[in-house]
Structures are given as structure tokens and as C-alpha cells.
N, C-alpha and C. Protein backbone atom coordinates (compact mmCIF):
# COMPACT_ATOMS: atom_id res chain seq x y z
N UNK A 1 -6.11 4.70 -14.85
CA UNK A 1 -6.00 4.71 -13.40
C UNK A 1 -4.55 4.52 -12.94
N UNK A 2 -4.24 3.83 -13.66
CA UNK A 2 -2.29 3.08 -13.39
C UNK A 2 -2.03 4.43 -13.29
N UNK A 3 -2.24 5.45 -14.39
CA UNK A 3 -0.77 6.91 -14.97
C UNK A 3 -1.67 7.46 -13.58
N UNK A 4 -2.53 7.81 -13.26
CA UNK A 4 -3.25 8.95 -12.22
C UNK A 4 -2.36 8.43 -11.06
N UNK A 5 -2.39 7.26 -11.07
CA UNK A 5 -2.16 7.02 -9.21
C UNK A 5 -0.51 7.68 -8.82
N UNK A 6 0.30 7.14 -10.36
CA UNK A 6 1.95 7.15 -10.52
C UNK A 6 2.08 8.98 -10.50
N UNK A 7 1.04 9.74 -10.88
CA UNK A 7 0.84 11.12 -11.57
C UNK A 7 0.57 11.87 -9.94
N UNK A 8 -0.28 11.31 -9.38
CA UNK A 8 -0.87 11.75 -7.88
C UNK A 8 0.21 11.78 -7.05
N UNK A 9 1.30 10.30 -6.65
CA UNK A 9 2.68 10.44 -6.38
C UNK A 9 3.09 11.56 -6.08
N UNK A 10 3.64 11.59 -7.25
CA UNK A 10 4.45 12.56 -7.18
C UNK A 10 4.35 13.65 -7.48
N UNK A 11 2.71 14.12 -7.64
CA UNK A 11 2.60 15.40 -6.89
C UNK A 11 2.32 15.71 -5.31
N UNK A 12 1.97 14.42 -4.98
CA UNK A 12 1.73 14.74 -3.58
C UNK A 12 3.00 14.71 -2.51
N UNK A 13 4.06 13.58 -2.93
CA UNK A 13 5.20 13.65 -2.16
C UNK A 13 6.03 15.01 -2.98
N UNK A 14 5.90 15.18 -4.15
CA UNK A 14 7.04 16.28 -4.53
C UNK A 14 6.44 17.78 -4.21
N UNK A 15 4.89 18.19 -4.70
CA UNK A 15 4.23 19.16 -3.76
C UNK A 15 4.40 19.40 -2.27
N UNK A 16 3.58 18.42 -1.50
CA UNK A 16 3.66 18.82 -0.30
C UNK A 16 4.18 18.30 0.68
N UNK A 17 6.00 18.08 -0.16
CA UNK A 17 7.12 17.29 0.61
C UNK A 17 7.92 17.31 0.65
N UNK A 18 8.48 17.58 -0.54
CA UNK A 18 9.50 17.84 -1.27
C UNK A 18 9.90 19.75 -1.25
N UNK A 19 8.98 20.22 -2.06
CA UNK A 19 8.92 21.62 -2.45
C UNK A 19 8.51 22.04 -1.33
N UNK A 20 7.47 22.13 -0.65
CA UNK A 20 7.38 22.44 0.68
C UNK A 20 8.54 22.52 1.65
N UNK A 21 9.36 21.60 1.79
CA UNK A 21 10.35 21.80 2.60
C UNK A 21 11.50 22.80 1.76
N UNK A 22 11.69 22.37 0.78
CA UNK A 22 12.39 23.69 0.10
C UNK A 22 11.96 24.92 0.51
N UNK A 23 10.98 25.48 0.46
CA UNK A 23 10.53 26.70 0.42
C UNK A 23 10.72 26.86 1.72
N UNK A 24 10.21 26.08 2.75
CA UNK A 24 10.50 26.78 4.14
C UNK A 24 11.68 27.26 4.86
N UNK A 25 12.66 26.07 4.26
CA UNK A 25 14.00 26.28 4.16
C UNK A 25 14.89 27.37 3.92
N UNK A 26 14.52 27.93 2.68
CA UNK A 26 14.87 28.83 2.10
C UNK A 26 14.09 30.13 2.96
N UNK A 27 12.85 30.09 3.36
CA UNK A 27 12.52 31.41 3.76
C UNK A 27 12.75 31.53 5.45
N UNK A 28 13.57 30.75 6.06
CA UNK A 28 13.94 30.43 7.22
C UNK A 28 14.98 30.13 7.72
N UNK A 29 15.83 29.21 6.73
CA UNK A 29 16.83 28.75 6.99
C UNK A 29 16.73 27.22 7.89
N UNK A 30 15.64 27.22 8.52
CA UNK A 30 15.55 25.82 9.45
C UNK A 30 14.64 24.83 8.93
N UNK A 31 15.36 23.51 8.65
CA UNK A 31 14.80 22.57 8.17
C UNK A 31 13.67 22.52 8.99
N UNK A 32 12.50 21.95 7.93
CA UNK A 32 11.02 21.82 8.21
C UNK A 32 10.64 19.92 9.12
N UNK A 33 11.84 19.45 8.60
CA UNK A 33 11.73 18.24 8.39
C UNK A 33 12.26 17.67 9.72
N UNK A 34 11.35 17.18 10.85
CA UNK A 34 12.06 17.48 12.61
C UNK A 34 12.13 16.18 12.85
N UNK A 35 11.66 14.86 12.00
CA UNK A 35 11.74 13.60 12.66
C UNK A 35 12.58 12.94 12.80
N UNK A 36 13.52 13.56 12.44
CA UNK A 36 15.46 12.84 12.24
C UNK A 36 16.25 13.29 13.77
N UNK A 37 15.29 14.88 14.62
CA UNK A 37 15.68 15.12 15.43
C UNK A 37 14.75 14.37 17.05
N UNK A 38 13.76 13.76 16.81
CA UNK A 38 12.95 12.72 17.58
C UNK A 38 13.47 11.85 18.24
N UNK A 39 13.07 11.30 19.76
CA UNK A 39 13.32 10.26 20.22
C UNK A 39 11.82 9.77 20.87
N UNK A 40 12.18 8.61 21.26
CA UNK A 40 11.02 8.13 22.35
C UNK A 40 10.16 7.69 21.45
N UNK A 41 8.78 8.19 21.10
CA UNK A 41 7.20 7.33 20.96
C UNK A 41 7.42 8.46 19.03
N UNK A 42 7.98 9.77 19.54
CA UNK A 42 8.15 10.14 18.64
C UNK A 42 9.09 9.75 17.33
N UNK A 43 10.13 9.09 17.51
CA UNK A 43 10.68 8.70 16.53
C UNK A 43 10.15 7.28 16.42
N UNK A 44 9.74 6.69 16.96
CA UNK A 44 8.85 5.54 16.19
C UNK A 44 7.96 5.77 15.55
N UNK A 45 7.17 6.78 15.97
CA UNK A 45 5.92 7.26 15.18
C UNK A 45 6.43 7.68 13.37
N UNK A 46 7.78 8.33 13.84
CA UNK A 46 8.31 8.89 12.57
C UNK A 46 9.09 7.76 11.48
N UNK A 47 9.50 6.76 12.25
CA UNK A 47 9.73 5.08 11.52
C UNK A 47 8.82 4.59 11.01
N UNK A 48 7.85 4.65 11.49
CA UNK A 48 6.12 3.87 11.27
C UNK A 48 5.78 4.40 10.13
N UNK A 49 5.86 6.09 9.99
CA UNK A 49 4.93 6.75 8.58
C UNK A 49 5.96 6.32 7.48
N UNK A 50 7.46 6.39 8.14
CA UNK A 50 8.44 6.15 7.14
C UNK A 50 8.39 5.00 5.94
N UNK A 51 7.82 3.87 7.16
CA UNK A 51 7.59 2.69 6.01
C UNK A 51 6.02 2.07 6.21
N UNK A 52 5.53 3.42 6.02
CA UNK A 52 3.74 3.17 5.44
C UNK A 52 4.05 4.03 4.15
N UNK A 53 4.79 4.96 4.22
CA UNK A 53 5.31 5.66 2.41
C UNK A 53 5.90 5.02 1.97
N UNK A 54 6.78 4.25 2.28
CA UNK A 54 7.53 2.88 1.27
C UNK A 54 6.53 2.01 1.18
N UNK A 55 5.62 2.07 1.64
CA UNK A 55 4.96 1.04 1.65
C UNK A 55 3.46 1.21 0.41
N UNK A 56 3.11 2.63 0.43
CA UNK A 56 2.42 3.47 -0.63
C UNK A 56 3.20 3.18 -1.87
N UNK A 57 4.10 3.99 -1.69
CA UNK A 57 5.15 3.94 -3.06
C UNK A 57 5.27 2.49 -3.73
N UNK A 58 5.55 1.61 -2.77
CA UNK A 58 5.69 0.39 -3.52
C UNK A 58 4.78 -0.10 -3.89
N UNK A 59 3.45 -0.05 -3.45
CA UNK A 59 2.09 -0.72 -3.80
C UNK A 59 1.37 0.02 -4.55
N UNK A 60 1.65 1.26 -4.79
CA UNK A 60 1.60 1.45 -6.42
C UNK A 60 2.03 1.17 -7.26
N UNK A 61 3.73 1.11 -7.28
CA UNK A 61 4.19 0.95 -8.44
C UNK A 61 3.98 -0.80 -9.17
N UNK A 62 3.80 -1.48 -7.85
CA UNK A 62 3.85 -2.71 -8.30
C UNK A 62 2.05 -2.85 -8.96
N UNK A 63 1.37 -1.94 -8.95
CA UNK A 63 0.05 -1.79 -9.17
C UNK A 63 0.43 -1.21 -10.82
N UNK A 64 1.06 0.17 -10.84
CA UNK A 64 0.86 0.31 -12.21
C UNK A 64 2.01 0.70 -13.25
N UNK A 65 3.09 0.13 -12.17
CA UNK A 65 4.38 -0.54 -13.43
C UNK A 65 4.91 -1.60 -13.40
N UNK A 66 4.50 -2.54 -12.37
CA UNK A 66 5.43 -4.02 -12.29
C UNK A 66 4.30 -4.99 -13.33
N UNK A 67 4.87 -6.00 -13.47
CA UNK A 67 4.03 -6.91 -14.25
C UNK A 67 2.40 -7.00 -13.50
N UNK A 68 2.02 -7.42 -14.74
CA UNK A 68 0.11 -7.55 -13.70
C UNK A 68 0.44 -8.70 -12.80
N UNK A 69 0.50 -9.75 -13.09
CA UNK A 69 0.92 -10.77 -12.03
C UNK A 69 1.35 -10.51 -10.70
N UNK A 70 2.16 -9.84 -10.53
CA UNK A 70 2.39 -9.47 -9.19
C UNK A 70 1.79 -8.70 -8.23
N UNK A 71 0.89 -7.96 -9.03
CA UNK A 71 -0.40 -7.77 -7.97
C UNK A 71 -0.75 -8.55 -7.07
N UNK A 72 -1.28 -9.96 -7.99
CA UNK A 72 -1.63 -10.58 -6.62
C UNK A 72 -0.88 -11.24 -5.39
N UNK A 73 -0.19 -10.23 -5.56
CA UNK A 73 0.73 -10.71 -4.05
C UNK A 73 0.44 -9.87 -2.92
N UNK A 74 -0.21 -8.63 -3.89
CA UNK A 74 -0.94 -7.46 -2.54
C UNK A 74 -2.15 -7.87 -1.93
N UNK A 75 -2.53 -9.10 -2.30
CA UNK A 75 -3.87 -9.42 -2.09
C UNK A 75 -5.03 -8.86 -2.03
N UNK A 76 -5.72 -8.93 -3.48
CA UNK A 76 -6.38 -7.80 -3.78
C UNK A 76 -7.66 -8.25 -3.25
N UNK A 77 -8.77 -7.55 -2.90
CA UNK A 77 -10.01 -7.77 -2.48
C UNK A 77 -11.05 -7.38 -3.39
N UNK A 78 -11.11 -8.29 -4.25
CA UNK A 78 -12.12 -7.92 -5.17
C UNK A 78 -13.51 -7.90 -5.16
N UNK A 79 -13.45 -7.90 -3.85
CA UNK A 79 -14.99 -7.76 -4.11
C UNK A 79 -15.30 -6.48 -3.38
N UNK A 80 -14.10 -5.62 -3.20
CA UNK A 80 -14.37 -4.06 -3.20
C UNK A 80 -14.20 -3.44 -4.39
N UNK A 81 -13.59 -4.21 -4.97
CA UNK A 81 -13.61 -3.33 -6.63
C UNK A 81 -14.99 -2.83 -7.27
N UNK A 82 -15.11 -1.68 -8.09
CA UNK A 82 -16.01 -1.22 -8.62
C UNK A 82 -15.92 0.21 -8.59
N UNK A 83 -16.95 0.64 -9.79
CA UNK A 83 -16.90 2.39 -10.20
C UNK A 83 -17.16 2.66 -8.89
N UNK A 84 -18.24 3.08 -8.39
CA UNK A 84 -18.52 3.55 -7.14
C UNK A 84 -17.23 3.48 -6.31
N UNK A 85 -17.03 2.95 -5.75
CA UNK A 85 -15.64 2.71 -5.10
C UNK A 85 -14.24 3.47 -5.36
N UNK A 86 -14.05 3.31 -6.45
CA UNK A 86 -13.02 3.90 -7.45
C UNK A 86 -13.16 5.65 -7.30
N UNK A 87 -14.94 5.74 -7.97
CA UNK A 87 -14.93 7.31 -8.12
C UNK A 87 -14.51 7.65 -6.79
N UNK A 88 -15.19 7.62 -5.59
CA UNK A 88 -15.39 8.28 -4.64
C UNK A 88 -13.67 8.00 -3.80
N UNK A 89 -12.55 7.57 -4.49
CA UNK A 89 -11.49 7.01 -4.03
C UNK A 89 -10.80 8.18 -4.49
N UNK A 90 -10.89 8.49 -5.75
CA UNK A 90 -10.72 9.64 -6.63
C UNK A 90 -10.94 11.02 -6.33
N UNK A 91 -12.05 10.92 -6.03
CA UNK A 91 -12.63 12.18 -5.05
C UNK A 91 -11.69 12.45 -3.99
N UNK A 92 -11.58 11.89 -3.02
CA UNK A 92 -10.55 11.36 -2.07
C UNK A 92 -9.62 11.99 -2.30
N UNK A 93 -8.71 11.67 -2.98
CA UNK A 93 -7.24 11.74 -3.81
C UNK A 93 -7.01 12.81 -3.89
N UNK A 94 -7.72 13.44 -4.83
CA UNK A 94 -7.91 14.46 -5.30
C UNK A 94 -8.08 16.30 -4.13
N UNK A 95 -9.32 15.67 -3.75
CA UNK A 95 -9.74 16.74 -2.71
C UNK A 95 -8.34 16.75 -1.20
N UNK A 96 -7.95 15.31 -1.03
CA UNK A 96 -7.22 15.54 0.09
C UNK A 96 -5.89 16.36 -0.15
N UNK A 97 -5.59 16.10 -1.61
CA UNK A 97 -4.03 16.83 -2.11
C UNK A 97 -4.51 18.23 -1.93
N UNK A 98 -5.71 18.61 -2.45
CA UNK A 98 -5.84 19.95 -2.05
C UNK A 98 -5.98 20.90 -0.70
N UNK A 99 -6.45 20.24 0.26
CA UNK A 99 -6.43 20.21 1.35
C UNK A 99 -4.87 20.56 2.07
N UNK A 100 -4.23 19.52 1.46
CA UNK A 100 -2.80 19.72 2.49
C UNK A 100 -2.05 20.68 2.03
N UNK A 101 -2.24 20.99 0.54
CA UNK A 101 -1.52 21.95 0.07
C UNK A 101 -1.76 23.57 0.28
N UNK A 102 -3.36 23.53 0.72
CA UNK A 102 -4.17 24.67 1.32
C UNK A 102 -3.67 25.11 2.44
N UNK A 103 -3.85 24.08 3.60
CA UNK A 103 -3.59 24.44 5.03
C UNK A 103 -1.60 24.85 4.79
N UNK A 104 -0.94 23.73 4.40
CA UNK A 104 0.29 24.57 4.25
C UNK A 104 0.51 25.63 4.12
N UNK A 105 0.33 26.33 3.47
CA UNK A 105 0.42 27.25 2.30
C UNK A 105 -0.20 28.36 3.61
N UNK A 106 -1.20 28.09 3.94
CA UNK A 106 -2.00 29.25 5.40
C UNK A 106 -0.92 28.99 6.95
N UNK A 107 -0.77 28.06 6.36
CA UNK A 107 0.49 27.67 8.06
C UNK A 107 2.06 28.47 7.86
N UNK A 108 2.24 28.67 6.46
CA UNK A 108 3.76 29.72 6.24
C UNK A 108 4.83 29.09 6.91
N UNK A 109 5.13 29.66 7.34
CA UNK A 109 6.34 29.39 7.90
C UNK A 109 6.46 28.73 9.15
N UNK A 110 5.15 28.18 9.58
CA UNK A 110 5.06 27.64 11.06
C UNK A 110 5.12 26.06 10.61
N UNK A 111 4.71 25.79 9.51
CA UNK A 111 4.72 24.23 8.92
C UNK A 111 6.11 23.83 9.46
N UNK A 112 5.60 22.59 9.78
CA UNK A 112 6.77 21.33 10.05
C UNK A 112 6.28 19.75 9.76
N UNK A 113 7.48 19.05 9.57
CA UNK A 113 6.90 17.78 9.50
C UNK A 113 7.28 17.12 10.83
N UNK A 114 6.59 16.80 11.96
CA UNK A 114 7.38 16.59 13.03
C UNK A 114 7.17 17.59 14.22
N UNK A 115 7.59 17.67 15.39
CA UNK A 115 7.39 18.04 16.47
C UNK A 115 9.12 19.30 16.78
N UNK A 116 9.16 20.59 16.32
CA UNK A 116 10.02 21.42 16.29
C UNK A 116 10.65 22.13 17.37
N UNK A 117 11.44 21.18 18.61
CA UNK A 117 11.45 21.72 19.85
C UNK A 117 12.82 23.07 20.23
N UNK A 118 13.58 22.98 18.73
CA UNK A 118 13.65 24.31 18.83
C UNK A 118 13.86 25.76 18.33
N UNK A 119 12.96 25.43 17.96
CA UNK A 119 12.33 26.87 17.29
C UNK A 119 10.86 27.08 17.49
N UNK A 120 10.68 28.22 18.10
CA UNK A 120 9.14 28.91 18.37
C UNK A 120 8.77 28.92 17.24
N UNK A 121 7.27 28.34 17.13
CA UNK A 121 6.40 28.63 16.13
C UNK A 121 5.49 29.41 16.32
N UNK A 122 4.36 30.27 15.35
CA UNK A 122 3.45 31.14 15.91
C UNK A 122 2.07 29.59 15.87
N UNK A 123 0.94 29.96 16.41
CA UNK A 123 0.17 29.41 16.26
C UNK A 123 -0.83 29.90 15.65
N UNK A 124 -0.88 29.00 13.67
CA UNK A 124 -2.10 29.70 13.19
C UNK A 124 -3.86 28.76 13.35
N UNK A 125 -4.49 29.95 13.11
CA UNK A 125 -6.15 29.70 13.73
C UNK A 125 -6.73 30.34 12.64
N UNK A 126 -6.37 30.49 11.36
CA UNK A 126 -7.47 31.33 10.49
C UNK A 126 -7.29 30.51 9.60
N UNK A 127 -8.21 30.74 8.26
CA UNK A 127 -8.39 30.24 6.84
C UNK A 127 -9.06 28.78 7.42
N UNK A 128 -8.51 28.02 7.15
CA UNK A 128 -9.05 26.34 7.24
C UNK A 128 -9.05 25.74 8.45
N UNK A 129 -7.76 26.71 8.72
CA UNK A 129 -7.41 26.37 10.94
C UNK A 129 -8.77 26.78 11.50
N UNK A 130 -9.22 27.40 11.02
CA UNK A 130 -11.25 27.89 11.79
C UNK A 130 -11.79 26.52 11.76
N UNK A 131 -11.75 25.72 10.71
CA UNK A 131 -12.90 24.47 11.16
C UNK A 131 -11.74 23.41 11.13
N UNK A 132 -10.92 23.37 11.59
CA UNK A 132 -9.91 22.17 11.82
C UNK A 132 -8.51 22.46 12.28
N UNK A 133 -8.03 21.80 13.44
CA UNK A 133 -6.96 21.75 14.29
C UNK A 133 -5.67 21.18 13.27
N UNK A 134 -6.10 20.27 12.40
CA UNK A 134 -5.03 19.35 11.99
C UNK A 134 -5.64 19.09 10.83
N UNK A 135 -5.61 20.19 9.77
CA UNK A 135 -6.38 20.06 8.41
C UNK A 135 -5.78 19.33 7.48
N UNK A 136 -4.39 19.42 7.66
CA UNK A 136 -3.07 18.64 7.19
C UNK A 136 -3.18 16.93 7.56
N UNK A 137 -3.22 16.70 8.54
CA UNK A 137 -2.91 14.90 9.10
C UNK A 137 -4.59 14.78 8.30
N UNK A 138 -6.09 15.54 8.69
CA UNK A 138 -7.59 15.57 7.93
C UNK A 138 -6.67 14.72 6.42
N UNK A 139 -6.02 15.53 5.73
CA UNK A 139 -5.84 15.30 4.48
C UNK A 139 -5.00 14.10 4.04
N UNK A 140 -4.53 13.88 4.97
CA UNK A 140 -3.34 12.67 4.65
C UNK A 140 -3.88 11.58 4.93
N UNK A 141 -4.80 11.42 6.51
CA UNK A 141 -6.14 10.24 6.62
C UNK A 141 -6.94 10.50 5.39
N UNK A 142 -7.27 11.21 4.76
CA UNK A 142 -8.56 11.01 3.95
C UNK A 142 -7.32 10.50 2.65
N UNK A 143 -6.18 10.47 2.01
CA UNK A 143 -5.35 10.46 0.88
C UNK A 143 -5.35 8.89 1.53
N UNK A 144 -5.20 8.17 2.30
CA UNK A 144 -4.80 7.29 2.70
C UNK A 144 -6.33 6.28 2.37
N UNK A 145 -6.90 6.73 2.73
CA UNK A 145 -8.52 6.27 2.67
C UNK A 145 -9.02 6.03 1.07
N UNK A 146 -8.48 6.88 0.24
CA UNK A 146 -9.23 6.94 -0.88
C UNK A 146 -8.38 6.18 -1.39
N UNK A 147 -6.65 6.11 -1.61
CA UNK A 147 -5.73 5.24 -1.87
C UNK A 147 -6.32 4.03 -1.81
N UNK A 148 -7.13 3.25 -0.47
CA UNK A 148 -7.45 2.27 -0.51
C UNK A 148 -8.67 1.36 -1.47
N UNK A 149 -9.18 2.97 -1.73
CA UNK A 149 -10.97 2.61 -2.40
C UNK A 149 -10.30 2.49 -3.34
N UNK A 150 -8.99 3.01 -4.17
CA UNK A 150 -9.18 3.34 -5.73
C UNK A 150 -8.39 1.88 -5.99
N UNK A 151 -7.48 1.02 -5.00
CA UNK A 151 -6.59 -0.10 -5.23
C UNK A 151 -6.73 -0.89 -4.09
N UNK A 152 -8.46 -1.53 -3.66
CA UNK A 152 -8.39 -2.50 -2.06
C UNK A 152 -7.86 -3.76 -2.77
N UNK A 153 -6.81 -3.93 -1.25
CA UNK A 153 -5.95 -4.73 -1.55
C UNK A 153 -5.29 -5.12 -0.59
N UNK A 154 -4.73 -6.31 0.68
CA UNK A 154 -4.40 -6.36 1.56
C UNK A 154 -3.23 -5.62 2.16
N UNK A 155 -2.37 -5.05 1.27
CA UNK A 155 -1.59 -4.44 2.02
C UNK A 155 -1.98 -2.79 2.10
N UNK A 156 -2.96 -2.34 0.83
CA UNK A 156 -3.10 -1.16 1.52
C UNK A 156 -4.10 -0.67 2.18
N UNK A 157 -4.92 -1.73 2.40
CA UNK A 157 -5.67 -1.67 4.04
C UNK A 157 -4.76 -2.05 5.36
N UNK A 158 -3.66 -2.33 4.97
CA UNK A 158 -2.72 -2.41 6.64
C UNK A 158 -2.15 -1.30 6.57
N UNK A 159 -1.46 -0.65 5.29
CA UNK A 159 -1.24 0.40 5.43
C UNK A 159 -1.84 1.57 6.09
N UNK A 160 -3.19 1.91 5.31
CA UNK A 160 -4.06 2.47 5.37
C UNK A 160 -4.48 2.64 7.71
N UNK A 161 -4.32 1.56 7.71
CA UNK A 161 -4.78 1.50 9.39
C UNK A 161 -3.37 1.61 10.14
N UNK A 162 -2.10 0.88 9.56
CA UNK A 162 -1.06 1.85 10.09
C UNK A 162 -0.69 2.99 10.64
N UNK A 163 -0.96 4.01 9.08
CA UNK A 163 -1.19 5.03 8.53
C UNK A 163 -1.28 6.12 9.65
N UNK A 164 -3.20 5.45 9.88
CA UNK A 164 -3.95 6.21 10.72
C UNK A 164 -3.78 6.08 11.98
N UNK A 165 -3.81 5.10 12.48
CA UNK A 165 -2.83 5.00 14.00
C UNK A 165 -1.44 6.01 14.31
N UNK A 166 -0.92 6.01 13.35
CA UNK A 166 0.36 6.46 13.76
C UNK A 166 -0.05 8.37 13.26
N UNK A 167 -0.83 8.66 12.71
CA UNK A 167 -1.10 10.22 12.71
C UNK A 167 -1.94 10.11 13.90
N UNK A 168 -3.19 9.60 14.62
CA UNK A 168 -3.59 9.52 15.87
C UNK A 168 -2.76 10.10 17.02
N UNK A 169 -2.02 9.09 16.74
CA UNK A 169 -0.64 9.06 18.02
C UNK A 169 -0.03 10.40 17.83
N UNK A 170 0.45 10.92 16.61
CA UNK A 170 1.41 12.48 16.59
C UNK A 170 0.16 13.93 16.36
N UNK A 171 -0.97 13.49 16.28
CA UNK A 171 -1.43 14.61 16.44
C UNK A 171 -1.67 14.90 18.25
N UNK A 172 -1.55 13.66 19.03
CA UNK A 172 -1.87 13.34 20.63
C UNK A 172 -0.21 13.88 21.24
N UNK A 173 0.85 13.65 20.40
CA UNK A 173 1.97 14.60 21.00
C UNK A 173 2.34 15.88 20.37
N UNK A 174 1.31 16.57 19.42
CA UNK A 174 1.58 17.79 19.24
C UNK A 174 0.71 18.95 19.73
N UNK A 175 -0.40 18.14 20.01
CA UNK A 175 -1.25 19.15 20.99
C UNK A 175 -0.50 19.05 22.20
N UNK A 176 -0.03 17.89 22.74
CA UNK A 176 0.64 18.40 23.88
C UNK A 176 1.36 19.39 23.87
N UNK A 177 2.52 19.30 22.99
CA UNK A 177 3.92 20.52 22.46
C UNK A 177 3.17 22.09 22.27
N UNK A 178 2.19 21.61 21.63
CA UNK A 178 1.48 23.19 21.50
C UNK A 178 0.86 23.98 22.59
N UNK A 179 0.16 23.09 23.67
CA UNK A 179 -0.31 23.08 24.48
C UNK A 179 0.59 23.80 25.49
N UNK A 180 1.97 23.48 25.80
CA UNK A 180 2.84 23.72 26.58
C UNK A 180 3.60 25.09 25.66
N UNK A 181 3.70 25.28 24.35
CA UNK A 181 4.07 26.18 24.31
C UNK A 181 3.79 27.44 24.02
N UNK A 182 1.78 27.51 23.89
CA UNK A 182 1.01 28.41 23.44
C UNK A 182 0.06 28.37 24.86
N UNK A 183 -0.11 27.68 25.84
CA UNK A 183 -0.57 28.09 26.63
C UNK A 183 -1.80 28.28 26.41
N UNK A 184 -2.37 29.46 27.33
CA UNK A 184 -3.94 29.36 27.38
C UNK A 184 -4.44 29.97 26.08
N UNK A 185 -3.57 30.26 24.98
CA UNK A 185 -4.17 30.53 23.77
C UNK A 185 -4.51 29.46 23.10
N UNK A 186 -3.65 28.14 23.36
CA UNK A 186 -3.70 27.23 22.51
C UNK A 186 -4.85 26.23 23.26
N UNK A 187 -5.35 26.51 24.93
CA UNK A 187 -6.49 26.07 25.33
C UNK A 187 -7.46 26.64 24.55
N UNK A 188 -7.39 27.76 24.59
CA UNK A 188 -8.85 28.37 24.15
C UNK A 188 -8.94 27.89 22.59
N UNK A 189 -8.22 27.57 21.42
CA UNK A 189 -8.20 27.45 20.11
C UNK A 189 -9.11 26.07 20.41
N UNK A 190 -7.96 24.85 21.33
CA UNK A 190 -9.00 23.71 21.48
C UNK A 190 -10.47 23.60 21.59
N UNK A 191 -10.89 24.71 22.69
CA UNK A 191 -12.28 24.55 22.88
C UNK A 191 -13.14 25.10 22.05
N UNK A 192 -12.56 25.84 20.88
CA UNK A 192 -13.60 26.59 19.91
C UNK A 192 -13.45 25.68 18.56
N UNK A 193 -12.49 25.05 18.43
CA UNK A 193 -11.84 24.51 17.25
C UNK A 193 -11.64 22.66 17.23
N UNK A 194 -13.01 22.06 16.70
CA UNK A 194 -12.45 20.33 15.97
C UNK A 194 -11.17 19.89 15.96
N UNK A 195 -10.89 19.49 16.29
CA UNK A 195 -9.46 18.72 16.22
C UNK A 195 -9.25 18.23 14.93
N UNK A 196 -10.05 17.52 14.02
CA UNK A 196 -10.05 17.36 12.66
C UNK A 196 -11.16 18.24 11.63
N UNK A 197 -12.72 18.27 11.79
CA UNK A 197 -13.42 18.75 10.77
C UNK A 197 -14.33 19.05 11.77
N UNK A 198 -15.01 20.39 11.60
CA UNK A 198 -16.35 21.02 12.12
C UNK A 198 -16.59 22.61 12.27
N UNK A 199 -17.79 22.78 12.49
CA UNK A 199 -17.79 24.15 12.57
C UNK A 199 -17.41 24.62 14.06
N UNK A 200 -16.64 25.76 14.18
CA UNK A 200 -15.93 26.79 14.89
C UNK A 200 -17.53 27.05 16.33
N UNK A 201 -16.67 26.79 17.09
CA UNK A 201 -18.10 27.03 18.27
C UNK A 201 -18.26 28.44 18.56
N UNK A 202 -17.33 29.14 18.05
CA UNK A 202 -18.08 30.88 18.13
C UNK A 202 -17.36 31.41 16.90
């Protein structure tokens, strides 16, 4: 479990974070990466995820390379421990990396991390965008969720609710941004289209 979690890492920050922004880069020229250009509710929001990933990163590693002892400084909750728990944490993990790497990958060149005020994006609505608005933040709440099942432990249940608060909050200022810059296309996507998971109302 230690090598999976250290193994998951860094495919998930070097997959769909790392290399991802490379590639967009390269097939664009304009950094993907917009939270450095943020102010207001938005660059806090973008401080907040900043050190809920330092905050991932570290509470793994101190999970499955620092001495065992120091675990319990994350304050572990053991009486969430167990297979059940674990598997379905796994599941989690697993399925959400695929997820974000899916919807990317269908978003092309419109992907950003962040709110991109200047450069027009197109707005995509097909592949996974049919039953979900935000299949991407879907995947990063559910990576965050299973993180917790596979290692409950007090800090990454604060994380974990951090986490999710603060994707709440930026998916609530990017429908606005989209809203204003897609207009009544991007009304009509709302009313046919979940904001996170469901079936397509026509």
C-alpha cells in the first residue's frame, strides 16, 4: 500500500499536471497554468489547493517513507481502518486518475488549471462533458475521498474537506467566467448537463 500510494503520486501530479501542462504548452504556446495570474477569492482559492497538495504530498510520504512512528502525528483514526475501506479507497484512486486524465485529454486544448481571462476558450460538451460539467474537479473530489479511505487520519480528513470546499468555490467562479463568455450556449449546456455526475436531460 506504502509503494501504490508513493506510485499513484506521481502519476497523478506528473500525468495530469505536470505533462499535461507541457503538452498544452507546446500545442499553444499559452501556459495552462492561470493561478499565478489570479486575484481576489480566486487566488486564495488557488493558495488553499496549493497547500492541500503539500499537504497530500506530505501525508503520504510521512505515511510510506518517514519512520512508522511519525504517523502518529497525523492522527490516525483507527477505527476506520479496514479491507473494506481500503478496497473501495483504491477503487477511488484508481478510477478518479482515470477520469481526469479522460476528460483532459476530450477538453484539448481548452484545459486550464485556473480561470483563463485571456485567452478564448471553446466550450467542450461531448465525450464525458455529456454527463458532467466538471468531470475533472468529479475526479479530484473523488481522488481526495478515496485518499482518505485508503490512509483515515486527521489530517487527511481536513485536507480532504479543505480540498472540497475550495473546488466548490472555483467550480462557482468558473461557471460564472463561462457563463459570461459562452453566453446562452453555456446557459443551455447548464440546463441539459449535471454540474458534477448524471444523465444528460435530452
Amino acid at each position: 500500500m506504502k509503494l501504490f500510494l508513493v506510485v499513484y503520486l506521481v502519476l497523478f501530479y506528473g500525468l495530469a499536471m505536470f505533462w499535461r501542462t507541457y503538452v498544452i504548452w507546446r500545442a499553444t504556446g499559452i501556459n495552462p497554468y492561470r493561478l499565478t495570474h489570479a486575484d481576489g477569492l480566486a487566488a486564495f482559492l488557488g493558495q488553499l489547493y496549493r497547500l492541500v497538495s503539500v499537504g497530500i504530498i506530505g501525508s503520504v510520504l510521512i505515511y510510506s517513507v518517514a519512520p512508522a512512528a511519525w504517523y502518529a502525528y497525523l492522527g490516525p483514526l483507527h477505527w476506520l481502518e479496514g479491507r473494506v475501506g481500503t478496497a473501495v479507497g483504491i477503487i477511488l484512486l484508481i478510477s478518479s486518475l482515470g477520469l481526469v486524465l479522460l476528460a483532459q485529454a476530450q477538453m484539448g486544448r481548452s484545459w486550464r488549471i485556473g480561470i483563463d481571462e485571456e485567452n478564448q476558450t471553446a466550450l467542450v460538451t461531448h465525450g464525458i462533458f455529456r454527463f458532467s460539467r466538471n468531470p475533472i474537479f468529479l475526479g479530484m473530489r473523488l481522488s481526495m475521498l478515496g485518499l482518505f479511505l485508503v490512509m483515515p487520519n486527521a489530517l487527511t480528513l481536513v485536507l480532504w474537506l479543505l480540498g472540497d470546499v475550495a473546488i466548490q468555490a472555483q467550480v462557482f467562479l468558473e461557471e460564472q467566467h463561462l457563463g459570461q463568455q459562452h453566453g446562452v450556449n453555456y446557459e443551455q449546456y447548464q440546463a441539459t448537463t449535471p454540474r458534477y455526475l448524471g444523465l444528460p436531460s435530452r
